[in-house]
Protein backbone atom coordinates (compact mmCIF):
# COMPACT_ATOMS: atom_id res chain seq x y z
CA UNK A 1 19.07 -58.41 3.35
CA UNK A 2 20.38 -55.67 5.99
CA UNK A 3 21.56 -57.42 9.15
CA UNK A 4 19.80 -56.59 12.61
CA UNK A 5 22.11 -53.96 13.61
CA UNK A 6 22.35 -52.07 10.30
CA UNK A 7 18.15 -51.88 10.26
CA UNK A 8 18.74 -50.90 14.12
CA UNK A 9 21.06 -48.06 12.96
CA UNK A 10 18.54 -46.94 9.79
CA UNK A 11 15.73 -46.90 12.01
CA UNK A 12 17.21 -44.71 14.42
CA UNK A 13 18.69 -42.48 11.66
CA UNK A 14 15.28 -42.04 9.87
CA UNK A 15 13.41 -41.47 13.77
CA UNK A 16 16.30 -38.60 14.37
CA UNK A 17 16.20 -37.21 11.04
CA UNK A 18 12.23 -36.97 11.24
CA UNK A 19 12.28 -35.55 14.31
CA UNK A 20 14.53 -32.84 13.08
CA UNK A 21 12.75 -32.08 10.57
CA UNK A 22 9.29 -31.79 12.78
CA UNK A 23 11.34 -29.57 15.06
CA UNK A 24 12.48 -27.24 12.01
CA UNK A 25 9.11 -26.81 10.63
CA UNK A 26 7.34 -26.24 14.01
CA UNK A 27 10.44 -23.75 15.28
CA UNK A 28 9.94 -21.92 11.49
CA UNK A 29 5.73 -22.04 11.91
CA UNK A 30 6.57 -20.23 15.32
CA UNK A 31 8.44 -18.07 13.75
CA UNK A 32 5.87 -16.88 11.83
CA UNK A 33 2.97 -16.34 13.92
CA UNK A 34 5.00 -14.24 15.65
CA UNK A 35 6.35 -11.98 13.29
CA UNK A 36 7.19 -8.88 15.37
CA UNK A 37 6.65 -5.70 13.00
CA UNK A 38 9.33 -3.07 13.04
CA UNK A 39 7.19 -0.46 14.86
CA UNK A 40 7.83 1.52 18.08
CA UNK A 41 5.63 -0.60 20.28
CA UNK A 42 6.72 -4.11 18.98
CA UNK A 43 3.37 -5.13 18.12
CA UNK A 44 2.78 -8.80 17.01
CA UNK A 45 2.07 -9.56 13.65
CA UNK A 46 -0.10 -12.25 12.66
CA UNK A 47 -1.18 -12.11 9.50
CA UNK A 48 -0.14 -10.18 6.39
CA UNK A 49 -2.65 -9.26 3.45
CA UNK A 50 -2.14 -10.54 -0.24
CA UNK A 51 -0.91 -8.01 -2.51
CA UNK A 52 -1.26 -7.69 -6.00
CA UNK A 53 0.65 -4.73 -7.96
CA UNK A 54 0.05 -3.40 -11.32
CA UNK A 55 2.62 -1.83 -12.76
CA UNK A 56 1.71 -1.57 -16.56
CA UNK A 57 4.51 0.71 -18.59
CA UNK A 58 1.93 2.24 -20.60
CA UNK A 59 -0.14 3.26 -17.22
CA UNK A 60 0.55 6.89 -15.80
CA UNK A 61 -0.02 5.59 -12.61
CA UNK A 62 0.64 2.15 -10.79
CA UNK A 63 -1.66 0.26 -8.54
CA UNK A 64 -1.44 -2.00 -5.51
CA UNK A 65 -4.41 -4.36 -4.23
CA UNK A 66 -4.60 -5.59 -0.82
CA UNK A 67 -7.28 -8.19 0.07
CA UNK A 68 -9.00 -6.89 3.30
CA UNK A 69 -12.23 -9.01 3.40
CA UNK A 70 -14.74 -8.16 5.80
CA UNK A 71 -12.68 -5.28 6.92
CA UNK A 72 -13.94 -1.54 7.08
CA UNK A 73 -12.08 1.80 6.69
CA UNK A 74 -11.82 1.96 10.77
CA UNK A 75 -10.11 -1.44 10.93
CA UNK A 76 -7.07 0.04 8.87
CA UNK A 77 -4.46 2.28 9.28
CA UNK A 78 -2.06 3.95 6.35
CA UNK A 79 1.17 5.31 7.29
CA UNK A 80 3.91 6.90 5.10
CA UNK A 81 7.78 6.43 6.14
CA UNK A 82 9.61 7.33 3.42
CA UNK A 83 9.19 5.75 0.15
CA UNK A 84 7.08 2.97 1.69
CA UNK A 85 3.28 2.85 2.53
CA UNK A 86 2.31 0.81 5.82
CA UNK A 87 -1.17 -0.83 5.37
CA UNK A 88 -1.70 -2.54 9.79
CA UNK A 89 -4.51 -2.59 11.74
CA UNK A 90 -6.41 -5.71 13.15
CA UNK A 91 -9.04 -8.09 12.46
CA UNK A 92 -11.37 -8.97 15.33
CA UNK A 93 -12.97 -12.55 15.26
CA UNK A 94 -16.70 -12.16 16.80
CA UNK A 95 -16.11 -14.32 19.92
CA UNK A 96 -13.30 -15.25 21.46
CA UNK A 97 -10.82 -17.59 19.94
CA UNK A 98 -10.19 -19.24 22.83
CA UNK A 99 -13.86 -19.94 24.23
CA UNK A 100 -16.02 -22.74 24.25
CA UNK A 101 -18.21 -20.64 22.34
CA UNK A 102 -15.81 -20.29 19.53
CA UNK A 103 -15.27 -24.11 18.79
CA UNK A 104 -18.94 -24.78 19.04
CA UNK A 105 -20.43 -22.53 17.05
CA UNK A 106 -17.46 -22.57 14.55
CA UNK A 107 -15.61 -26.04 14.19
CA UNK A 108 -13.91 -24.57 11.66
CA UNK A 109 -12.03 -21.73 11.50
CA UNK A 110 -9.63 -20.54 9.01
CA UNK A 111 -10.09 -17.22 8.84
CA UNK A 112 -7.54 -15.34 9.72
CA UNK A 113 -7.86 -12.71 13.01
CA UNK A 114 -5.31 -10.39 14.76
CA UNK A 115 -3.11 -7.50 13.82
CA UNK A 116 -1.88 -7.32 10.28
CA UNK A 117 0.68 -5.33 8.34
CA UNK A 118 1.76 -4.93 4.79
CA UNK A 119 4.57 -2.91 3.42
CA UNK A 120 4.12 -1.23 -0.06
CA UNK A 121 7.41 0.19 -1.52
CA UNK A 122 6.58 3.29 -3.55
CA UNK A 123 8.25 4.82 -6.79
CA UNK A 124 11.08 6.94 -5.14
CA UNK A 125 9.75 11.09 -4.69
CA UNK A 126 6.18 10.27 -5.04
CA UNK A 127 4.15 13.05 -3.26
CA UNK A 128 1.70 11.72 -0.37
CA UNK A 129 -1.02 14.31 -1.81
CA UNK A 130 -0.93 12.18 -5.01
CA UNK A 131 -1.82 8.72 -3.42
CA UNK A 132 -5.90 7.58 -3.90
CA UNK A 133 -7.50 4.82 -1.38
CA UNK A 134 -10.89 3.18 -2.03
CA UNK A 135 -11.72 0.14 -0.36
CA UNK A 136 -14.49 -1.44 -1.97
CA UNK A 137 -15.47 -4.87 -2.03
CA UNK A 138 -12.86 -6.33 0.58
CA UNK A 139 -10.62 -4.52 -1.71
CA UNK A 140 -8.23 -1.65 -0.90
CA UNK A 141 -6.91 -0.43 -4.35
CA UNK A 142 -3.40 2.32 -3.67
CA UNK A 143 -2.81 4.40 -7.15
CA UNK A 144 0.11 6.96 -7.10
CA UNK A 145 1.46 8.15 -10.37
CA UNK A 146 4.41 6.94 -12.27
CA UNK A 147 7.12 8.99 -11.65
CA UNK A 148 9.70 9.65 -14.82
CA UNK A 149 13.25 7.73 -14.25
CA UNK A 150 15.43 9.95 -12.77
CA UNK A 151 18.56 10.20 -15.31
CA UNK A 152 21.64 9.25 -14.38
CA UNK A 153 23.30 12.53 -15.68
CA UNK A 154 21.54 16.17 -15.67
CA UNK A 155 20.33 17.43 -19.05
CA UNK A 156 22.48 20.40 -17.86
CA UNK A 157 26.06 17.94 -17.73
CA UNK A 158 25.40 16.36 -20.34
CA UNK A 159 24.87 19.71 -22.52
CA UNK A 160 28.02 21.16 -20.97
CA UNK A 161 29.88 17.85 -22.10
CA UNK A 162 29.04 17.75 -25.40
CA UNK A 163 30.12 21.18 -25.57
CA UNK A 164 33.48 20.61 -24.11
CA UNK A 165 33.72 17.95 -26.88
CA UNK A 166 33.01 19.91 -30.01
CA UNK A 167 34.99 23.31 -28.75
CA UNK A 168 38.62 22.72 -29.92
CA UNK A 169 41.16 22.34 -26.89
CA UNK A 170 43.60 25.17 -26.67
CA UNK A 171 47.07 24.24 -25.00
């Protein structure tokens, strides 16, 4: 049996403890919704699209998936910065979120609306002429080939080493 003061004390530990922990979660669901992307104009990101990527070894090429449902080819945007492929643009909801409209006629809501981005990192030195698109289905399917692995020595240094080792060293 705890004494009065020791229940006092637990009580007030688990209240401050919980109310920590509410503060964490809300400060890191924050956080999230407003994700600023690392563009010029600082646009908020809500959302970001579920990626899938295939990248079978017997493949030439290797695929990424992005779900995009109810999106068309005007609602996205593909940029190239370096070896990465920037999937944004922004899903409208068709009334307001914040009318009266919206909660009556949909009382609930859990699709997601707003500007979205997704980052694809790409094989280093693939060529932008060899990406395909198709968005099909709520689908957007990227393909870009497989490029070899670059080898850590040139075929050239390597053949001048192995000569160097089989020529006898003259002193």
């Amino acid at each position: 049996m705890h004494s009065q003061r020791q229940q006092d004390f637990f009580r007030r530990l688990d209240r401050a403890l919980a109310t920590r922990y509410v503060h964490e979660y809300l400060g890191l669901q924050r956080e999230r919704r407003s994700r600023i992307a690392p563009n010029d104009n600082q646009t908020p990101v809500l959302w970001q699209p579920r990626l899938q990527v295939s990248d079978d070894p017997q493949s030439t090429r290797i695929s990424a998936t992005l779900e995009l449902p109810g999106l068309q080819k005007e609602d996205l945007s593909i940029d190239r910065e370096g070896d990465r492929l920037i999937v944004s643009g922004e899903r409208r909801s068709p009334v307001p979120e914040d009318s009266a409209l919206a909660a009556a006629k949909y009382p609930i809501q859990e699709f997601k609306y707003g500007k979205y981005r997704r980052v694809i990192n790409l094989s280093p030195g693939t060529q932008g002429s060899t990406l395909s698109f198709t968005l099909k289905d709520g689908l957007l399917v990227v393909t870009w080939p497989r490029t070899p692995a670059v080898p850590a020595v040139s075929p050239a240094l390597e053949r001048n080493r192995t000569e160097q080792q089989r020529s006898p060293t003259h002193g």
